[in-house]
Structures are given as structure tokens and as C-alpha cells.
PDB file of N, CA and C in Angstrom:
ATOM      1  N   UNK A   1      83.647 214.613 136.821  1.00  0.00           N
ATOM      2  CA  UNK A   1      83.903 213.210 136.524  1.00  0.00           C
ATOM      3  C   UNK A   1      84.927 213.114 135.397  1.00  0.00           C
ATOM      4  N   UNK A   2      85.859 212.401 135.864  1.00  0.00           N
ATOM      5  CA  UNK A   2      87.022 211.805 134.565  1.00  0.00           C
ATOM      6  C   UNK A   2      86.480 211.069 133.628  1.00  0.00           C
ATOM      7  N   UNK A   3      87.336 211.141 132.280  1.00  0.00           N
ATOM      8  CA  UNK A   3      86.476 210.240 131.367  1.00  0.00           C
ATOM      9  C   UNK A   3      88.159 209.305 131.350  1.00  0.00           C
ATOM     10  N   UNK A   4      87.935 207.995 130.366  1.00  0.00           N
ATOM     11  CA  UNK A   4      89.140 207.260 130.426  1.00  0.00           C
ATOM     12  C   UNK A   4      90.224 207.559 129.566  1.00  0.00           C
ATOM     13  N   UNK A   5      90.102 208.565 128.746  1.00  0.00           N
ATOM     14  CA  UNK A   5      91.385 209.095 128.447  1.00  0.00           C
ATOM     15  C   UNK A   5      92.139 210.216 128.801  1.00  0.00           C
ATOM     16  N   UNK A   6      91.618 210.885 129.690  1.00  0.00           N
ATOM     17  CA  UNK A   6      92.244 212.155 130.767  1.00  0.00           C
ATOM     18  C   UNK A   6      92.749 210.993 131.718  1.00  0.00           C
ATOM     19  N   UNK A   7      92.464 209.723 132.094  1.00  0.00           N
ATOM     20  CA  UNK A   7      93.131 208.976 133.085  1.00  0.00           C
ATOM     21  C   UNK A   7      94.456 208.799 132.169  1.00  0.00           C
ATOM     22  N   UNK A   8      94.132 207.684 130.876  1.00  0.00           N
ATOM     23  CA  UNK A   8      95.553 207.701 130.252  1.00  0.00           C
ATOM     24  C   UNK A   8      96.219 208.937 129.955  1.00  0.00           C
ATOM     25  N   UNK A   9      95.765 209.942 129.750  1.00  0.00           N
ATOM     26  CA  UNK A   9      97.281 210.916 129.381  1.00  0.00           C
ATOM     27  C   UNK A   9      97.820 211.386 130.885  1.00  0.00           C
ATOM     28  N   UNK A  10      96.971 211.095 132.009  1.00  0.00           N
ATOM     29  CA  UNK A  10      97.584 211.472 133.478  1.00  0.00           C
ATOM     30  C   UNK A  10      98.355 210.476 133.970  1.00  0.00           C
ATOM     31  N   UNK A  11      98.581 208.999 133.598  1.00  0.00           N
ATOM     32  CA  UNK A  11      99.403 208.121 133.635  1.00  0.00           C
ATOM     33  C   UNK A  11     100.947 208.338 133.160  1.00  0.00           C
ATOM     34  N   UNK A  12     100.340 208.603 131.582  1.00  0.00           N
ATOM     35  CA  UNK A  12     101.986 208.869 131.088  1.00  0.00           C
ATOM     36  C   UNK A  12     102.522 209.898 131.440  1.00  0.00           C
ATOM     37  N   UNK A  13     101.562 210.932 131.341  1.00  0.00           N
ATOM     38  CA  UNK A  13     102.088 212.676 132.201  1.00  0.00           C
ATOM     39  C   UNK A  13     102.580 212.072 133.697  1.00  0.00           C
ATOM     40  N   UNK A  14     102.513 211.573 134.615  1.00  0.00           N
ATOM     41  CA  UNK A  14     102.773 211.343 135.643  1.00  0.00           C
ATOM     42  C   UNK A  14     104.449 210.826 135.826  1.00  0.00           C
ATOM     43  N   UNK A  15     104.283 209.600 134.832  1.00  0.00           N
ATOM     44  CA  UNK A  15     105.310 208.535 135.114  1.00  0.00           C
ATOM     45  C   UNK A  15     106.525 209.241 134.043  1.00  0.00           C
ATOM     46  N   UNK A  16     106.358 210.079 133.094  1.00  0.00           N
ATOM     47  CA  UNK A  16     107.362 210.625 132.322  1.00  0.00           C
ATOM     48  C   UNK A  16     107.962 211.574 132.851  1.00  0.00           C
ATOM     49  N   UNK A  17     107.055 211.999 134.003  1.00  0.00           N
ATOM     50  CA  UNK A  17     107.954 213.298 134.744  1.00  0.00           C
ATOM     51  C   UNK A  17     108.686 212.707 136.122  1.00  0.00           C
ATOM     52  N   UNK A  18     108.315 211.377 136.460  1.00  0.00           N
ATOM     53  CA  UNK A  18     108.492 210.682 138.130  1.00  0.00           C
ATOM     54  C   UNK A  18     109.823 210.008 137.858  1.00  0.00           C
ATOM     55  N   UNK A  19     109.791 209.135 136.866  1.00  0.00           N
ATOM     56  CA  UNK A  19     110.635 208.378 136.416  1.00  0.00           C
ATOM     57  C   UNK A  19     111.817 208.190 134.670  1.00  0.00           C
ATOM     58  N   UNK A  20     112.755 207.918 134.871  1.00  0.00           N
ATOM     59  CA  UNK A  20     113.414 207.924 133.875  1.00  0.00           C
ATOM     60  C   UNK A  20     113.221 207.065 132.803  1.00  0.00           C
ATOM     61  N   UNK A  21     112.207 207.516 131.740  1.00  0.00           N
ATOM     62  CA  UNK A  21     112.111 206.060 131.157  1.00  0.00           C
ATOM     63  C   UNK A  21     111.596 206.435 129.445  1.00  0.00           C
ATOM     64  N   UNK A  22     111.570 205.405 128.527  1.00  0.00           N
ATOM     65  CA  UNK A  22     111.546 206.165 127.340  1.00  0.00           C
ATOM     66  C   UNK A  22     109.934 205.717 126.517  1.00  0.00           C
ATOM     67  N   UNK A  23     109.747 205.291 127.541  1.00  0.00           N
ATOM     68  CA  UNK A  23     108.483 205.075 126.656  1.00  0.00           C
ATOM     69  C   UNK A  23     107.450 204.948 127.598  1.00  0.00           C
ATOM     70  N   UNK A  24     106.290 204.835 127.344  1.00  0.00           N
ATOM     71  CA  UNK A  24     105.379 204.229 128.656  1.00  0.00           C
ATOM     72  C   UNK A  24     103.809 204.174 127.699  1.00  0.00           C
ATOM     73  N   UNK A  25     103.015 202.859 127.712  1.00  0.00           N
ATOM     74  CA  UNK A  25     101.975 202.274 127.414  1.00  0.00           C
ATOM     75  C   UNK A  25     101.349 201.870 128.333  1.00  0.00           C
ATOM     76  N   UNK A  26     100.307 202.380 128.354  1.00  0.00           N
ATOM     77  CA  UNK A  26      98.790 201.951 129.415  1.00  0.00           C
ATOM     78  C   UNK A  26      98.366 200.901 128.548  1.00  0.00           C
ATOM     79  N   UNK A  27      98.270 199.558 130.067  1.00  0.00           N
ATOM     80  CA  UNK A  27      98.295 198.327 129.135  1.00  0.00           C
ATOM     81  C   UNK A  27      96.630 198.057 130.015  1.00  0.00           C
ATOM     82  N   UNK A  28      96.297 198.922 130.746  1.00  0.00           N
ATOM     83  CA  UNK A  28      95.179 198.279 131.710  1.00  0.00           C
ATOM     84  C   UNK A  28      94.531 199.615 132.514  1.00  0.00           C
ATOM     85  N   UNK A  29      92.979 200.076 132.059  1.00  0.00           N
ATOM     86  CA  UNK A  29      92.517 201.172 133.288  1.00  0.00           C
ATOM     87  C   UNK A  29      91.202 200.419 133.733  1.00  0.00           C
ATOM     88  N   UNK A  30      90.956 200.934 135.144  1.00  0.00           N
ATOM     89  CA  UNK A  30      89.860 200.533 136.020  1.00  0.00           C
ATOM     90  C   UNK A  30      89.360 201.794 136.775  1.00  0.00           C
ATOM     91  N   UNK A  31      88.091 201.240 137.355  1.00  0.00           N
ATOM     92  CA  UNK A  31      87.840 202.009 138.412  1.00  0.00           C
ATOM     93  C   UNK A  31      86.552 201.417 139.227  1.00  0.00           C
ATOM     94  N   UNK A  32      86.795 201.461 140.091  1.00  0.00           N
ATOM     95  CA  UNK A  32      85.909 200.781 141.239  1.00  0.00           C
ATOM     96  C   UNK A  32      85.651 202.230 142.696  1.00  0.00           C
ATOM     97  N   UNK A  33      84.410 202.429 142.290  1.00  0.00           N
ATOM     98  CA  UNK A  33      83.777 203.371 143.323  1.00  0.00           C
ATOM     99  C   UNK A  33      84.292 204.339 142.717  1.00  0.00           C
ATOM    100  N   UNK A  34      85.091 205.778 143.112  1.00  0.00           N
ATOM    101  CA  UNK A  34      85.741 207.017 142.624  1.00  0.00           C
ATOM    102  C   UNK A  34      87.333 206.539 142.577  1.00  0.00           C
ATOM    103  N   UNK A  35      87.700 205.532 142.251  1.00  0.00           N
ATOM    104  CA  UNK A  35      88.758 205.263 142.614  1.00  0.00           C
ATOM    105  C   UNK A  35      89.655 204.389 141.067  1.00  0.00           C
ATOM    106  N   UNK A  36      90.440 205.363 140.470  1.00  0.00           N
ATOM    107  CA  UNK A  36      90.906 204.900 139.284  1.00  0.00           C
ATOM    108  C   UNK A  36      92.136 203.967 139.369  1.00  0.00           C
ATOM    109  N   UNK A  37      92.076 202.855 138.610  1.00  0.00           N
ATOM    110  CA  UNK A  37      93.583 202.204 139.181  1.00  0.00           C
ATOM    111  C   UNK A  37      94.053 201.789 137.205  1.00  0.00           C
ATOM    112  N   UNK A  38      95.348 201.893 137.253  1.00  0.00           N
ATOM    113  CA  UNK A  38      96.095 201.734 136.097  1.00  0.00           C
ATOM    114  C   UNK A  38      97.198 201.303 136.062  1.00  0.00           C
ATOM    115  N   UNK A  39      97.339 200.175 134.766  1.00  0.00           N
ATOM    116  CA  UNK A  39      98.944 199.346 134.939  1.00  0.00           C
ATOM    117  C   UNK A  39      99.441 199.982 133.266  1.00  0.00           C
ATOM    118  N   UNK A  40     100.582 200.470 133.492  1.00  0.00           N
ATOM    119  CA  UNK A  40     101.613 200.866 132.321  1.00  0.00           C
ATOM    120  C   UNK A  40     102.691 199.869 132.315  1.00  0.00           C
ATOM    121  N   UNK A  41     102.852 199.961 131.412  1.00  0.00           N
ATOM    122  CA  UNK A  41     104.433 199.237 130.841  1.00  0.00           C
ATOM    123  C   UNK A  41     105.730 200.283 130.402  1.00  0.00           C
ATOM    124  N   UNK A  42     106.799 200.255 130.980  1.00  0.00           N
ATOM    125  CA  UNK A  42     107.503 201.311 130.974  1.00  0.00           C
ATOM    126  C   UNK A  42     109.117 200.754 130.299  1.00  0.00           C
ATOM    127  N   UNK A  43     109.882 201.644 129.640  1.00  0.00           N
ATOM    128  CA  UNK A  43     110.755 200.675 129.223  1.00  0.00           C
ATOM    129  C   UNK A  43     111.892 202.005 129.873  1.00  0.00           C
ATOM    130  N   UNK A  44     112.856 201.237 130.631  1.00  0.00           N
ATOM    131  CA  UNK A  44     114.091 201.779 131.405  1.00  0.00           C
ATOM    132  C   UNK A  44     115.540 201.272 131.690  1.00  0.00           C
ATOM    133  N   UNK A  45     116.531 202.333 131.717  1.00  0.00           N
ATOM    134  CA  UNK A  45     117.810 201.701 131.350  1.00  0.00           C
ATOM    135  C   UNK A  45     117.658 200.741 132.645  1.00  0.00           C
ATOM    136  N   UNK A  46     118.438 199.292 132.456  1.00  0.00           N
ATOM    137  CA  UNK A  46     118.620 198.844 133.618  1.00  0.00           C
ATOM    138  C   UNK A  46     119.880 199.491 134.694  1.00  0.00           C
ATOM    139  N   UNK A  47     118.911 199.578 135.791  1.00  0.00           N
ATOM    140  CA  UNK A  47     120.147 200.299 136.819  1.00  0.00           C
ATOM    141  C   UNK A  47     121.108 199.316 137.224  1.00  0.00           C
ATOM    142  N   UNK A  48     120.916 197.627 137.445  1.00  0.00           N
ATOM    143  CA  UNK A  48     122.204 196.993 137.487  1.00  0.00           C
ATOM    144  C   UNK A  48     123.383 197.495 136.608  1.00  0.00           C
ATOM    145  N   UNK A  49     123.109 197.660 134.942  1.00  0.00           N
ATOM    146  CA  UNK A  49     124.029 197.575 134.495  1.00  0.00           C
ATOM    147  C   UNK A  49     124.276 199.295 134.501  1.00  0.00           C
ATOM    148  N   UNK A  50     123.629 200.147 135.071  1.00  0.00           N
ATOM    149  CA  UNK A  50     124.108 201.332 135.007  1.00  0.00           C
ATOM    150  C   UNK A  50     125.178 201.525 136.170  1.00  0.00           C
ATOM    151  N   UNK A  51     124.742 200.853 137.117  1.00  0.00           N
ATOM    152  CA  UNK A  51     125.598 200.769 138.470  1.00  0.00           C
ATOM    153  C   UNK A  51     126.973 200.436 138.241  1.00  0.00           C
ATOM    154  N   UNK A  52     127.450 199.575 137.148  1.00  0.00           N
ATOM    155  CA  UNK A  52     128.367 198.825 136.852  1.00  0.00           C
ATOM    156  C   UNK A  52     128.972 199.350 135.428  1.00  0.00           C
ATOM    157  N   UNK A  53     128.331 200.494 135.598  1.00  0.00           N
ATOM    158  CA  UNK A  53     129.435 201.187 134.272  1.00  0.00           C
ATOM    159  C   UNK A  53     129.271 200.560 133.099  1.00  0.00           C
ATOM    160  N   UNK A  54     128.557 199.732 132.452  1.00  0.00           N
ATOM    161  CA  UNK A  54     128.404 198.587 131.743  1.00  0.00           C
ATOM    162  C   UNK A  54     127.469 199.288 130.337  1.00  0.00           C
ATOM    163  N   UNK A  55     127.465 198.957 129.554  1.00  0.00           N
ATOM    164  CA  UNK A  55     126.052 199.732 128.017  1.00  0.00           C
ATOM    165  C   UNK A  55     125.009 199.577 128.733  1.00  0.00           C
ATOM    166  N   UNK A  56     124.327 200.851 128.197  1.00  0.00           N
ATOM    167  CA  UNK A  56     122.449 200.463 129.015  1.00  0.00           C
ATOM    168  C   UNK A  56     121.693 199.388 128.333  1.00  0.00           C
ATOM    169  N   UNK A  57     121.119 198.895 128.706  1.00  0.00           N
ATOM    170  CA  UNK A  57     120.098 197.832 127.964  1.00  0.00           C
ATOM    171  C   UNK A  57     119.040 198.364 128.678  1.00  0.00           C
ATOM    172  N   UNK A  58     117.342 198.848 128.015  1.00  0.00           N
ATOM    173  CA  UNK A  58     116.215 198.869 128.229  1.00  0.00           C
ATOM    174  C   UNK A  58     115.707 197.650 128.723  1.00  0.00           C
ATOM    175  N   UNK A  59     114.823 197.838 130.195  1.00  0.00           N
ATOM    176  CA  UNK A  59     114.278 196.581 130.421  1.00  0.00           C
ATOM    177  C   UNK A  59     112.831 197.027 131.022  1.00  0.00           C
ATOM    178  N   UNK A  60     112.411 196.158 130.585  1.00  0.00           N
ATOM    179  CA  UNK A  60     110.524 196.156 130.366  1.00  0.00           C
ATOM    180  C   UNK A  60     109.785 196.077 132.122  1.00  0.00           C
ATOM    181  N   UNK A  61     108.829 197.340 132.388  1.00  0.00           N
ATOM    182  CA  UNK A  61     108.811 196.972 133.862  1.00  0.00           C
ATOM    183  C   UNK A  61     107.425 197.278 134.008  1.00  0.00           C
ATOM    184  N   UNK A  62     106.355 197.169 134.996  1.00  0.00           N
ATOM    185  CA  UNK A  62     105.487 197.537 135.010  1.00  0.00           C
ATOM    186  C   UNK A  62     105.060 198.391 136.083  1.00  0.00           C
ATOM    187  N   UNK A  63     104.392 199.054 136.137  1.00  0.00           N
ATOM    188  CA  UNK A  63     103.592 200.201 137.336  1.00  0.00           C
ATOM    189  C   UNK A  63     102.248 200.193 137.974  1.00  0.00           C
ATOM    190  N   UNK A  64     102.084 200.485 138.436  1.00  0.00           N
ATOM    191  CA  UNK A  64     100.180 200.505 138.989  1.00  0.00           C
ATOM    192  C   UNK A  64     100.021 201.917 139.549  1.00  0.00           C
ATOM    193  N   UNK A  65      99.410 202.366 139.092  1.00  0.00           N
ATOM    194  CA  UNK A  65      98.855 203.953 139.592  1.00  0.00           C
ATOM    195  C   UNK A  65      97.902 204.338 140.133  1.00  0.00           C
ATOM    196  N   UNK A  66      97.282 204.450 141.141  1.00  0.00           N
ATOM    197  CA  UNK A  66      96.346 205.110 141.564  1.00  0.00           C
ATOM    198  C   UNK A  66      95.913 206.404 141.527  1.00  0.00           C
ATOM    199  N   UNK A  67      94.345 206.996 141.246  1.00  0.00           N
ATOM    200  CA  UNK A  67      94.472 208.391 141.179  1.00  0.00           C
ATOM    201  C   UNK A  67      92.875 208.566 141.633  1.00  0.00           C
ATOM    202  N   UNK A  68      92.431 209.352 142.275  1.00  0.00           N
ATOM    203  CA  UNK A  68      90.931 209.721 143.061  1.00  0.00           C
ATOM    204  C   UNK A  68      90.389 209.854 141.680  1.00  0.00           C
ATOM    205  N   UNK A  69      88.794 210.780 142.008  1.00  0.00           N
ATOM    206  CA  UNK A  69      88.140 211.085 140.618  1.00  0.00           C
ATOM    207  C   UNK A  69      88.349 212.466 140.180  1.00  0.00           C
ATOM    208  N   UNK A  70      89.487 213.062 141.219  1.00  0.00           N
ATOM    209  CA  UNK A  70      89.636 214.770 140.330  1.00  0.00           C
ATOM    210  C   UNK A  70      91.171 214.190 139.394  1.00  0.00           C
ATOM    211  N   UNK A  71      91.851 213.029 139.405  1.00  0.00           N
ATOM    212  CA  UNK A  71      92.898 212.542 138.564  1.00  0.00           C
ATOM    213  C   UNK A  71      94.209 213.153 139.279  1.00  0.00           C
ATOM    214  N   UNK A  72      94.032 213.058 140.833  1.00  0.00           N
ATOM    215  CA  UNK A  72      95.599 212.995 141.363  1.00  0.00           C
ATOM    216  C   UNK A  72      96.228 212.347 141.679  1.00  0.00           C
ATOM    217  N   UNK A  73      97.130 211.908 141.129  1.00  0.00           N
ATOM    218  CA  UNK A  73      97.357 209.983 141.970  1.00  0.00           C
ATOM    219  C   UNK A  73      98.035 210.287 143.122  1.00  0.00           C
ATOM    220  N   UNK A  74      96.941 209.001 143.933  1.00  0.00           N
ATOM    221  CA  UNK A  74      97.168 208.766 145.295  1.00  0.00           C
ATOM    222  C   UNK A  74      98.229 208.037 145.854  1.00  0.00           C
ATOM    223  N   UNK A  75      98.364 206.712 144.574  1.00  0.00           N
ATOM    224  CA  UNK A  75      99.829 206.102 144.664  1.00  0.00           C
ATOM    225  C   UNK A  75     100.200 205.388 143.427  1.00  0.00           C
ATOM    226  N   UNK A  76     101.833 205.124 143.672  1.00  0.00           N
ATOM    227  CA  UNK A  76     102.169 204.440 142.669  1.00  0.00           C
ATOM    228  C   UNK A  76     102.966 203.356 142.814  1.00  0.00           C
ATOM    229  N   UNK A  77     103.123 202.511 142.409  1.00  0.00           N
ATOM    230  CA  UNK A  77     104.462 201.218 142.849  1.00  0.00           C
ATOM    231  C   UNK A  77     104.819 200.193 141.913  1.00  0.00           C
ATOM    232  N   UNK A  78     106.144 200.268 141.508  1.00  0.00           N
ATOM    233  CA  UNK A  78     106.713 198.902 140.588  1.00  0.00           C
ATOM    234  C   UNK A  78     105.977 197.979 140.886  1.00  0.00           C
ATOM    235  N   UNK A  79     105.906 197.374 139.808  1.00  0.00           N
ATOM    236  CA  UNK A  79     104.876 195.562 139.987  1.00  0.00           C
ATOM    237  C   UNK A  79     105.964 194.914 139.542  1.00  0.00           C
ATOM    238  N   UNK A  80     106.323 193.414 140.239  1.00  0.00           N
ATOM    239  CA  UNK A  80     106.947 192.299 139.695  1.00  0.00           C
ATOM    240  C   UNK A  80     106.779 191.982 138.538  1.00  0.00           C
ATOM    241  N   UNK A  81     105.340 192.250 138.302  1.00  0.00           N
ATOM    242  CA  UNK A  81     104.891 191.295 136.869  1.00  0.00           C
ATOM    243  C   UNK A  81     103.544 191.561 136.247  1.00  0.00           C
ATOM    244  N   UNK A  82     102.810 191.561 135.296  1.00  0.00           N
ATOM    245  CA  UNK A  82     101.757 191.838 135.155  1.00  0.00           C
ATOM    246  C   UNK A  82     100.618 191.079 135.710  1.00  0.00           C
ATOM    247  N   UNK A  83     100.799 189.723 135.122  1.00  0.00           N
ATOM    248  CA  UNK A  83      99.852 188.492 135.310  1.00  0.00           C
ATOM    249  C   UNK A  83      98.830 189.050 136.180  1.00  0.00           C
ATOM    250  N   UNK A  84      97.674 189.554 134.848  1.00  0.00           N
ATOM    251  CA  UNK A  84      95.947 190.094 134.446  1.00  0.00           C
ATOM    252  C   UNK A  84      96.011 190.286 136.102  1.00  0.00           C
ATOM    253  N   UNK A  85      96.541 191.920 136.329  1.00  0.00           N
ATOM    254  CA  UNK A  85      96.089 192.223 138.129  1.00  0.00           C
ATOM    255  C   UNK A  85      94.390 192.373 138.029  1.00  0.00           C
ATOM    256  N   UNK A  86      93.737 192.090 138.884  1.00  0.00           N
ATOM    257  CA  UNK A  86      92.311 192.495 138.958  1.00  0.00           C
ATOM    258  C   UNK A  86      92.533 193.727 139.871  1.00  0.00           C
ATOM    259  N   UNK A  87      91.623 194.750 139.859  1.00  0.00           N
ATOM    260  CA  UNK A  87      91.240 195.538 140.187  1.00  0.00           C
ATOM    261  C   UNK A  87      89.769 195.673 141.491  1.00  0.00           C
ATOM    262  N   UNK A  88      89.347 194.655 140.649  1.00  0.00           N
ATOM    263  CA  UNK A  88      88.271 194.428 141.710  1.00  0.00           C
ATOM    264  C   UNK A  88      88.743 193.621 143.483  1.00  0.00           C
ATOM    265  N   UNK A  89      89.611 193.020 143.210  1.00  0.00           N
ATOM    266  CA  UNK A  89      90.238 192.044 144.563  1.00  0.00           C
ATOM    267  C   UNK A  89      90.975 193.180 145.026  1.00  0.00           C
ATOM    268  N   UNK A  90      91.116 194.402 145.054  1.00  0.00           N
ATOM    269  CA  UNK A  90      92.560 194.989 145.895  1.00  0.00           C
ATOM    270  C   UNK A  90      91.627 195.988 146.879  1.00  0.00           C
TER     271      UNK A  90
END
């Protein structure tokens, strides 16, 4: 059995090695049945303005992670937005 901070350091361990980004804060962990779910806040150059040759500007994004109860995540996916996801409705 996971306890809830082997979930958070498998969040940031996850998303620091997946994605390009300079920071990352677990703003939210759950778990319903064996099933851990987690929202980070990640801060990353914007790729518009990287696309465009332009200065990077950091822009604020969020994630949702899934991971079983041995802590492998099952999935992961950009969120639009935070606005308080429940865990229990998904």
C-alpha cells in the first residue's frame, strides 16, 4: 500500500522526466478504490511563443495523473483548468 507522499514525489518524478517544465506543485491527491488520481501545477515555456522565435514566457498549466496502488501511472493529460476537479465523479 502507498502512503500519500510516495504518490507526491511519483508525480513530480514522473512529470519532470515526461515533460519540459521548471517547476511542478501537487496542488490536489485522491484516491478512490486502488486508484490514485492527482492534479499538479506545472510552469512551462510557452510553445506559441517558442514556435515563433519570440522570448520564452513561463505559463501556468495543469495535469491530472493517474497511478494504480503499486504507483505506476496509468495516465496522464493537460487540464484546461483547475476549477476544484472532483475525483469522486470521474
Amino acid at each position: 500500500m502507498s502512503n500519500i507522499i510516495e504518490v507526491k514525489k511519483t508525480v513530480v518524478k514522473f512529470l519532470k522526466e515526461n515533460i519540459i517544465c521548471y517547476d511542478v506543485t501537487v496542488i490536489k491527491i485522491g484516491k478512490v478504490q486502488d486508484i490514485w488520481s492527482a492534479v499538479a501545477e506545472v510552469y512551462e515555456d510557452d510553445s506559441f511563443l517558442k514556435s515563433m522565435n519570440l522570448p520564452p514566457k513561463q505559463v501556468r498549466l495543469f495535469y491530472s495523473i493517474k497511478m494504480d496502488d503499486n504507483l505506476e501511472v496509468t495516465s496522464f493529460e493537460r487540464l484546461n483548468s483547475f476549477e476544484g476537479i472532483d475525483f469522486t465523479s470521474e
